[in-house]
Protein backbone atom coordinates (compact mmCIF):
# COMPACT_ATOMS: atom_id res chain seq x y z
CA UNK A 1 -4.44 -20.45 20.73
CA UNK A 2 -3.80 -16.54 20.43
CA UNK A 3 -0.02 -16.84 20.88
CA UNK A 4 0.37 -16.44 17.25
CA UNK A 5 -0.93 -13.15 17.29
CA UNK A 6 1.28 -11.60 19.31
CA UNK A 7 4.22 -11.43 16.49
CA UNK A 8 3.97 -10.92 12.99
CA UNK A 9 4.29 -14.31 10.80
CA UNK A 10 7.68 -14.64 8.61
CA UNK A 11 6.69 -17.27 6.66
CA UNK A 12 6.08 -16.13 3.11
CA UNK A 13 2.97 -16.29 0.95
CA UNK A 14 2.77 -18.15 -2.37
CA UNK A 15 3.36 -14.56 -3.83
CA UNK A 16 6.71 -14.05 -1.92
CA UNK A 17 7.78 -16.94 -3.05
CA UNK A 18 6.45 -17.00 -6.80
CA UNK A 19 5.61 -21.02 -6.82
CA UNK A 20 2.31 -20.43 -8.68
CA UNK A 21 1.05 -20.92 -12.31
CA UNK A 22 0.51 -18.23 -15.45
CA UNK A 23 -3.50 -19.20 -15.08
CA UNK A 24 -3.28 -19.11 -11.19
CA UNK A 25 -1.40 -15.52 -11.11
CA UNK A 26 -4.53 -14.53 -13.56
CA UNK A 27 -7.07 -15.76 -11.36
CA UNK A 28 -5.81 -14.21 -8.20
CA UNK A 29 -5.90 -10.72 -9.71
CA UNK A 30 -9.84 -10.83 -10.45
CA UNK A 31 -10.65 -12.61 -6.87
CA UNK A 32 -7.97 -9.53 -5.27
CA UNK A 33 -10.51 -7.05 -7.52
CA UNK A 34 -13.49 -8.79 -5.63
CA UNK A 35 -11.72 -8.87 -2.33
CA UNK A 36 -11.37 -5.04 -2.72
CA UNK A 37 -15.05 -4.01 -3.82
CA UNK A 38 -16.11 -6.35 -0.50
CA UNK A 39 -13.58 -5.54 2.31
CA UNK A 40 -13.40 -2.04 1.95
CA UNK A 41 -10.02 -1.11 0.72
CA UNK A 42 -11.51 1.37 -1.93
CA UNK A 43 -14.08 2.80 0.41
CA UNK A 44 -11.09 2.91 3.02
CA UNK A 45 -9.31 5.46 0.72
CA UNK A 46 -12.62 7.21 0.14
CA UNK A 47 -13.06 7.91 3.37
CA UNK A 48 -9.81 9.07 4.24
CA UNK A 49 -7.57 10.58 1.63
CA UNK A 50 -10.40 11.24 -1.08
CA UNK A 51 -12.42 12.65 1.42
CA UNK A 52 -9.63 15.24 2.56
CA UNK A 53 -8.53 16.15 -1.05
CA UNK A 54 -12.31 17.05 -1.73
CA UNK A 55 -12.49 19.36 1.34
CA UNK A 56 -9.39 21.28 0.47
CA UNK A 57 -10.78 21.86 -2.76
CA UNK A 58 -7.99 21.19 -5.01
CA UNK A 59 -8.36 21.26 -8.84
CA UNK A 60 -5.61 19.20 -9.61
CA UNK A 61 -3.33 16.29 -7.96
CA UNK A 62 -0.65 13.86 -8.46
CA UNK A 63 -0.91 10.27 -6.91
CA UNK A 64 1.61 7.10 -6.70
CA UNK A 65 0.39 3.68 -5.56
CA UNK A 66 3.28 1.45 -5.03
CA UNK A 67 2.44 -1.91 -4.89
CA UNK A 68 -0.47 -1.35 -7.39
CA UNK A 69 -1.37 -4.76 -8.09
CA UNK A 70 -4.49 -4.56 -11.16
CA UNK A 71 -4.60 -0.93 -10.00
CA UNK A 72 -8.21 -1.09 -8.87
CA UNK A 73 -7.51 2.06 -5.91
CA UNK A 74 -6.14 3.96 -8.46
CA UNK A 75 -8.81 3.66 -10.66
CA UNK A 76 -11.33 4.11 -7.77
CA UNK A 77 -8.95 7.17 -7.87
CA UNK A 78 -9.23 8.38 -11.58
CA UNK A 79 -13.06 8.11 -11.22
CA UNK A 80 -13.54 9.74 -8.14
CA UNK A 81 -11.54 12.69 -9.68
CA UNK A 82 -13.71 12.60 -12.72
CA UNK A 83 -17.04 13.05 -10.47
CA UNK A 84 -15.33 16.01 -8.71
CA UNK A 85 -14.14 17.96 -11.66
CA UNK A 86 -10.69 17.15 -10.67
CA UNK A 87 -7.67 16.68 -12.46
CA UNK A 88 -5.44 13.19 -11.54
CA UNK A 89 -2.26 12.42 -12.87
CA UNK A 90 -2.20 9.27 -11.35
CA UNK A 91 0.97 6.23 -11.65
CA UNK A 92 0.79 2.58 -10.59
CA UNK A 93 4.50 0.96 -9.33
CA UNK A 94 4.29 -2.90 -9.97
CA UNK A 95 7.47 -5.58 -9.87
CA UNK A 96 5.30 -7.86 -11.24
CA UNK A 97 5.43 -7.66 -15.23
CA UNK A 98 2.13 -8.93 -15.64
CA UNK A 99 0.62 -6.65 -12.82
CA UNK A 100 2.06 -3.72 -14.51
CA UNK A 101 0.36 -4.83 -17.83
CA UNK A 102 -3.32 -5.12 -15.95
CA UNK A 103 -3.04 -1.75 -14.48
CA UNK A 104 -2.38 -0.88 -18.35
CA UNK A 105 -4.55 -2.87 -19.86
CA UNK A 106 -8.16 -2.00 -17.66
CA UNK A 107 -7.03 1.22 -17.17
CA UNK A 108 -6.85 2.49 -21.24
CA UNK A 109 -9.51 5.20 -20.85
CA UNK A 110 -8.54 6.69 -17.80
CA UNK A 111 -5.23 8.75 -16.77
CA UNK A 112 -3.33 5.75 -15.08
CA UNK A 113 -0.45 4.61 -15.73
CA UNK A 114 1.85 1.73 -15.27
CA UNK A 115 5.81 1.72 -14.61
CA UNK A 116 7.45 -1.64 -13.47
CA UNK A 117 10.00 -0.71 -10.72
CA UNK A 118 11.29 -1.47 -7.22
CA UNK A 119 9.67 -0.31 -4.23
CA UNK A 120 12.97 -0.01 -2.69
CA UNK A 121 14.49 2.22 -4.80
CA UNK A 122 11.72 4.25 -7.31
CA UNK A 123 12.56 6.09 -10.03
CA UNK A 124 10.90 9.20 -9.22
CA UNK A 125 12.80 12.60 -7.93
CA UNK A 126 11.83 13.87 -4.39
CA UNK A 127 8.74 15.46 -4.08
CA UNK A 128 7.55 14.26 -7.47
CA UNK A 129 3.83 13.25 -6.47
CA UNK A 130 1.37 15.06 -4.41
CA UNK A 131 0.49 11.53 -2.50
CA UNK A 132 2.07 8.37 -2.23
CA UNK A 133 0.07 5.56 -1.41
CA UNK A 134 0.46 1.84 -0.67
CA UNK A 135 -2.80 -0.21 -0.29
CA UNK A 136 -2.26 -4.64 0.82
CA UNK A 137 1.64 -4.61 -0.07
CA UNK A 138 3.83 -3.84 3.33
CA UNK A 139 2.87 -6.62 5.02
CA UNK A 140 4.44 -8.39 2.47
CA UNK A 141 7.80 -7.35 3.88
CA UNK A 142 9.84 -7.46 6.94
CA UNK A 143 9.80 -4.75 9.34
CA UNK A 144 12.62 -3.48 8.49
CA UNK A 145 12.01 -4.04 4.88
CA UNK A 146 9.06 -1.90 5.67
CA UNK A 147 11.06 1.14 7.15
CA UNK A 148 12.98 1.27 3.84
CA UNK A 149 9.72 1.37 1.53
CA UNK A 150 8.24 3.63 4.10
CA UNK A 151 11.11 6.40 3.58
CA UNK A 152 11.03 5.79 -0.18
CA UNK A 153 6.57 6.71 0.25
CA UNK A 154 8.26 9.62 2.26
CA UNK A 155 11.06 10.88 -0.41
CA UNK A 156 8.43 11.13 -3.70
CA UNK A 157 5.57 12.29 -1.85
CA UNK A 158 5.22 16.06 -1.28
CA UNK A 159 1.68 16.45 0.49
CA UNK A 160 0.68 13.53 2.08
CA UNK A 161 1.55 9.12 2.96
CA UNK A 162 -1.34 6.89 3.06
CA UNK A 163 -0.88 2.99 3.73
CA UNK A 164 -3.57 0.35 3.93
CA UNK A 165 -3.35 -2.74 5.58
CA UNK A 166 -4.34 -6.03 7.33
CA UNK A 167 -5.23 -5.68 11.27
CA UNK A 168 -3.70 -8.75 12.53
CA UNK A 169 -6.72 -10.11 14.67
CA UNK A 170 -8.12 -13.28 15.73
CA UNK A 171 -11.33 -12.63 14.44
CA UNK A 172 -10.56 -11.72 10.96
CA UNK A 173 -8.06 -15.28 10.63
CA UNK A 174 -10.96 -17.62 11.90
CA UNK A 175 -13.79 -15.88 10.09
CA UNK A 176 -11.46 -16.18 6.91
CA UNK A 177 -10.18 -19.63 7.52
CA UNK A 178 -13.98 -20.75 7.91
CA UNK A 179 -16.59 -18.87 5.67
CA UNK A 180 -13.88 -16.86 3.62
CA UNK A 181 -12.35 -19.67 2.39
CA UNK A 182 -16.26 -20.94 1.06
CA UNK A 183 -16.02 -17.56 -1.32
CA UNK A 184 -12.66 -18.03 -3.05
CA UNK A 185 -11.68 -20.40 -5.32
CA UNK A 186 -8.12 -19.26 -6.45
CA UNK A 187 -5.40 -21.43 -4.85
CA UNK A 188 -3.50 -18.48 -3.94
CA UNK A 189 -6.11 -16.12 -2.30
CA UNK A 190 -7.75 -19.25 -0.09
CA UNK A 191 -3.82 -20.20 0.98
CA UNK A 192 -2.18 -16.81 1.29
CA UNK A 193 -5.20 -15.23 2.84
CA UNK A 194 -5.11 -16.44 5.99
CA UNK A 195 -1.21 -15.76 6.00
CA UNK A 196 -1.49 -12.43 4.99
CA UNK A 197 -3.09 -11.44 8.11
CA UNK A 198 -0.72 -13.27 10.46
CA UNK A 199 1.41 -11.28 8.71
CA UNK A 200 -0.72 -8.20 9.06
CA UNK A 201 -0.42 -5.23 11.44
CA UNK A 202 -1.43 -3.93 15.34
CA UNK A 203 -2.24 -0.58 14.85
CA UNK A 204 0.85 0.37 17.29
CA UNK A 205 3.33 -1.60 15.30
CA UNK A 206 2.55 0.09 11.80
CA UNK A 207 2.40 3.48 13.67
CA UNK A 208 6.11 2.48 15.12
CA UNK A 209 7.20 1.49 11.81
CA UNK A 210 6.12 5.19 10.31
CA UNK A 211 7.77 7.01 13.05
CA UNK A 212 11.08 5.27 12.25
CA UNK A 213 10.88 6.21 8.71
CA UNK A 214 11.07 9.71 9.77
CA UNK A 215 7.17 10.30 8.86
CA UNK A 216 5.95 12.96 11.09
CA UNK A 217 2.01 13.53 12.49
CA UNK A 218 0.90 9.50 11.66
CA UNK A 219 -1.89 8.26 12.50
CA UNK A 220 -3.22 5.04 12.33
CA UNK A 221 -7.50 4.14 12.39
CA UNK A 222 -9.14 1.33 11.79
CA UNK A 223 -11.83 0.57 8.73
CA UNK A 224 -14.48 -1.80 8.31
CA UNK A 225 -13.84 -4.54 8.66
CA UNK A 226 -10.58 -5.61 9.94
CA UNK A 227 -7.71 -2.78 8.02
CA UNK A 228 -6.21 0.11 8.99
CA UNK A 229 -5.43 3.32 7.44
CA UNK A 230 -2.06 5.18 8.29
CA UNK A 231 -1.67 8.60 7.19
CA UNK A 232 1.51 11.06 7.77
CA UNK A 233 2.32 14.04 6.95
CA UNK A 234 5.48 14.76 4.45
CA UNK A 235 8.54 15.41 6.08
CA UNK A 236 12.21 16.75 4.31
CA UNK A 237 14.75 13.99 2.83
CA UNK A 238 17.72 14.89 3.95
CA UNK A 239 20.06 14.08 1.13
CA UNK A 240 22.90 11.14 1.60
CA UNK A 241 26.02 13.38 1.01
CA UNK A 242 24.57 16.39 3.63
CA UNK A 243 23.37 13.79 5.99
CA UNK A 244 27.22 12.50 5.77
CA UNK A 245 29.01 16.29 5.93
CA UNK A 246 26.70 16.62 8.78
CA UNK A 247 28.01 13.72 10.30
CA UNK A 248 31.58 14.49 10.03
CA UNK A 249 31.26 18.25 11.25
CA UNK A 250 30.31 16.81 14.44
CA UNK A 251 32.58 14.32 14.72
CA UNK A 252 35.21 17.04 13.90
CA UNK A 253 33.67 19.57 16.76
């Protein structure tokens, strides 16, 4: 019964695979807006990284959430800085064309913006963003998939990675596959939601994944109700060419 706990799932969602409707894609962003304001993904970030850039103080920060979806954390984001006096400069990475246009679209008074890209490779220069953030999007990916986006968070950030994800646990899946499934009506959220968190995260496993990236001082807690919060400290890229000069002064000592 729990055996299929012990791994993450492969099998890909209905989002992975892109077999879904105009209409249905447009549905699933309000319900992921709703699934946000009641889980605890924005308070999640609130009580971790918003909560630490308040204590330092600062007057003025840069912020990239890859994976943005709608871009409801970073506009949980732009008005959090507004109640603290603070300055945001704050950019939303989407794939997804029509994601990219949401995160435009409801975000028109506030300083977000949208740039379509590749999580893989982003178009930003090292050190570009105070914080890089990813909030429901690695557990789309294999775990080595993961590592990759997981250096990328690493090369634009200069302060500070923050990730927020799915605890893989048998309580969440049954209580979603029962009453969860009662609240949604989208196709894609009541089908992909119980996959998403077989293909969620132990908090060792996500911690593992970070350390292999080459993020230093991670730590991984868990938030109400069933996601966890990774944060790491920025550590130096090492560019490509030195890492290979490197490499071939000790292969010729």
């Amino acid at each position: 019964m729990f055996s299929k706990f012990r791994r993450r799932s492969s099998k890909l969602e209905h989002l992975d695979l892109g077999d879904y409707t105009a209409e249905e894609y447009e549905g699933c962003l309000v319900e992921l807006r709703r699934v946000n304001r009641w889980l605890g993904d924005s308070r999640a970030l609130q009580t971790t990284l918003l909560r630490k850039i308040g204590k330092s103080q600062l007057k003025a920060f840069s912020l990239i959430d890859v994976g943005a979806g709608s871009g409801e954390l970073l506009r949980t984001v732009a008005e959090w800085a507004t109640r603290q006096n603070c300055e945001a400069q704050l950019r939303g990475v989407e794939l997804n064309q029509r994601s990219a246009r949401a995160i435009a679209e409801q975000s028109a008074m506030l300083n977000v913006h949208a740039v379509r890209a590749n999580a893989f490779a982003l178009p930003f220069s090292d050190n570009q963003f105070d914080y890089a953030i990813c909030s429901l999007f690695l557990h789309h990916f294999k775990d080595e998939q993961a590592v990759k986006i997981l250096r990328e968070l690493n090369r634009v950030a200069h302060r500070e990675v923050v990730v927020i994800d799915l605890y893989r646990h048998p309580v969440s899946y049954y209580f979603y596959i029962t009453i969860g499934r009662l609240l949604f009506h989208n196709r894609l959220i009541r089908e992909d939601g119980a996959l998403s968190i077989l293909r969620g995260f132990k908090p060792a496993e996500l911690k593992v994944l970070a350390e292999r990236s080459g993020l230093k001082q991670v730590e991984v807690l868990r938030r109400f109700p069933y996601r966890l919060v990774l944060t790491a400290k920025k550590t130096a890229v090492i560019p490509i060419n030195q890492r290979k000069e490197g490499q071939r002064m000790r292969l010729a000592s």
